[in-house]
Protein backbone atom coordinates (compact mmCIF):
# COMPACT_ATOMS: atom_id res chain seq x y z
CA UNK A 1 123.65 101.89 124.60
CA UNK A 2 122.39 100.78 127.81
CA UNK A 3 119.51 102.90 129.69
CA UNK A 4 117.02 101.72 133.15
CA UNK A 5 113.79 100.10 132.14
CA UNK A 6 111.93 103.52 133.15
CA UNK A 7 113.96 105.01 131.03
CA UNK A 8 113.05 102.72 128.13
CA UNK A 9 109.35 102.53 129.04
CA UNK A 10 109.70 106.86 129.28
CA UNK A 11 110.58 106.77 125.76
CA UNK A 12 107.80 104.55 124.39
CA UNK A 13 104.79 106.23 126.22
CA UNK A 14 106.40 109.27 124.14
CA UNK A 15 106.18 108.09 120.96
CA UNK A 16 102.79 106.41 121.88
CA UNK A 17 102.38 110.80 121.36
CA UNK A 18 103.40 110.88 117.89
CA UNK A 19 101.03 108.18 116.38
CA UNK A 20 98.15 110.33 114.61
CA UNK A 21 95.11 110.36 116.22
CA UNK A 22 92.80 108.97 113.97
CA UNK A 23 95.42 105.93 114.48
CA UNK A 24 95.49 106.71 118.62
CA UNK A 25 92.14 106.67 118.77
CA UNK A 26 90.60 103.61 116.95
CA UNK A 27 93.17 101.74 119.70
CA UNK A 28 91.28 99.53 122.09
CA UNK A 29 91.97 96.33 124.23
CA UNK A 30 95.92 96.81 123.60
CA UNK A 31 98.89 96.34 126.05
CA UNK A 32 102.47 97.56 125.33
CA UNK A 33 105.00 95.17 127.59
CA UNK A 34 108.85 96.01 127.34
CA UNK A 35 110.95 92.89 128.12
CA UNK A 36 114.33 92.41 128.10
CA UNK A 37 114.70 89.71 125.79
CA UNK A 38 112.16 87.42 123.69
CA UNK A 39 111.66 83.76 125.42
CA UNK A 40 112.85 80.71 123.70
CA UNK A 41 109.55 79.85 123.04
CA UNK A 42 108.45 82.56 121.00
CA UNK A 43 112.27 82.85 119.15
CA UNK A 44 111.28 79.02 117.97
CA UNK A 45 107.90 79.82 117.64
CA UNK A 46 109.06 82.57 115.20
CA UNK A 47 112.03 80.03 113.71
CA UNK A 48 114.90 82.44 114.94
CA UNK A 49 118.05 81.74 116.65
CA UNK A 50 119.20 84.50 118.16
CA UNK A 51 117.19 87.12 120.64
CA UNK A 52 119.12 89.51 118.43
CA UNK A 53 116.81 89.18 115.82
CA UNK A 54 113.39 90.00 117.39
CA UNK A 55 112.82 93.81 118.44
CA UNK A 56 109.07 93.13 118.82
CA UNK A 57 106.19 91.18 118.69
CA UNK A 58 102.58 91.49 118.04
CA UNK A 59 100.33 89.08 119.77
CA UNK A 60 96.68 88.95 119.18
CA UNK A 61 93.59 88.99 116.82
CA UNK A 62 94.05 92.18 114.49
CA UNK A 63 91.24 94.56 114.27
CA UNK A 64 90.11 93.50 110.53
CA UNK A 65 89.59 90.02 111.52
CA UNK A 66 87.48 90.73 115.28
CA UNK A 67 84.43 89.54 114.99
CA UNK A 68 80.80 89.92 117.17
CA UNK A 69 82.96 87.35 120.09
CA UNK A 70 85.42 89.90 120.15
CA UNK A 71 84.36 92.23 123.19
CA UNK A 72 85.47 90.08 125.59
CA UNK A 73 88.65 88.90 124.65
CA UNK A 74 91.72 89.63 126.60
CA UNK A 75 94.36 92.66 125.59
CA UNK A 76 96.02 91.92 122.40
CA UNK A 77 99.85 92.61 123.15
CA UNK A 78 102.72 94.37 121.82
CA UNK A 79 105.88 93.36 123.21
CA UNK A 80 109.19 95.56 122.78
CA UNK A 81 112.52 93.69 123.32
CA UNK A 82 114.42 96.36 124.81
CA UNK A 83 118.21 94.64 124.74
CA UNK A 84 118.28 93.73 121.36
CA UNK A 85 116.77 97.68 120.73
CA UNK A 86 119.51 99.30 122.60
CA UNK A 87 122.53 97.03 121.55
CA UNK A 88 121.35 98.39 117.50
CA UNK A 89 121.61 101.95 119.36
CA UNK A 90 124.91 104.37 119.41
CA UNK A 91 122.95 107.24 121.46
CA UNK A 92 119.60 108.20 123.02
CA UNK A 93 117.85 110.00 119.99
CA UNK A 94 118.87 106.59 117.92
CA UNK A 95 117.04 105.07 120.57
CA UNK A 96 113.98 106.87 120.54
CA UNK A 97 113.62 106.47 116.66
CA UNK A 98 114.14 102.61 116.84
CA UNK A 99 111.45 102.34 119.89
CA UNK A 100 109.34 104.69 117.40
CA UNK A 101 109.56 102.28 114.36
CA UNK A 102 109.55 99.11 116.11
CA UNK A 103 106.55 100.16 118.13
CA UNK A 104 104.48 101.74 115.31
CA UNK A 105 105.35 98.64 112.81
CA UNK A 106 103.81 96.29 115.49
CA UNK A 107 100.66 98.75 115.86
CA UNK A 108 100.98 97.91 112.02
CA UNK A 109 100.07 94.10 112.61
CA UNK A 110 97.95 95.35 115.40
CA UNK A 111 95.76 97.64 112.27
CA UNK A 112 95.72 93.88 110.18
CA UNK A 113 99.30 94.62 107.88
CA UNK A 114 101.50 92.30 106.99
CA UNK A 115 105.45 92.43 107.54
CA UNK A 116 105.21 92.85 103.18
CA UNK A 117 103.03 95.65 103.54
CA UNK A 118 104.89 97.38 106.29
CA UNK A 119 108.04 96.78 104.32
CA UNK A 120 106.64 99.48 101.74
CA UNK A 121 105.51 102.34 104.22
């Protein structure tokens, strides 16, 4: 399934409405980037091959491990690969529920989790 980039962005601003608030609101100093496809760096960086295998990607310093230098750090990021999302996608509502999980299992990372401990939510 292939949809415009506003389209795709639409769709993650909406279920940016479904995390709970107490979630919602402890978020601070985070960006959300769609992209077509992860860069060569970060697919080596991450030892995969293919951009097929990377949805997203959380990049910064989790909020357990901020410390008093924090404040003035740039934006942590979340980065959603929206190619590789769509081509795992037969129709818009499977869409929406991939952007959901990918999205809230990087805010995941973002809360201090580990891929292990996501794996069991």
């Amino acid at each position: 399934m292939k949809i415009k980039k506003a389209r795709f962005e639409a769709a993650v601003r909406e279920a940016l409405k479904f995390l709970p608030a107490p979630l919602e609101e402890k978020i601070e100093n985070l960006e959300i980037i769609v992209e077509d496809w992860p860069d060569e760096e970060v697919l080596e960086e991450m030892g995969l091959e293919s951009p097929y295998d990377l949805l997203g990607l959380y990049q910064g310093v989790p909020r357990p491990a901020r410390g008093f230098h924090y404040s003035l750090a740039l934006p942590d990021i979340i980065f959603l690969y929206q190619k590789p999302i769509e081509d795992l996608c037969r129709n818009e509502k499977d869409l929406k529920y991939l952007i959901r999980d990918v999205l809230y299992h990087e805010i995941g990372h973002y809360y201090g989790f580990s891929d292990e401990e996501l794996d069991h939510f």
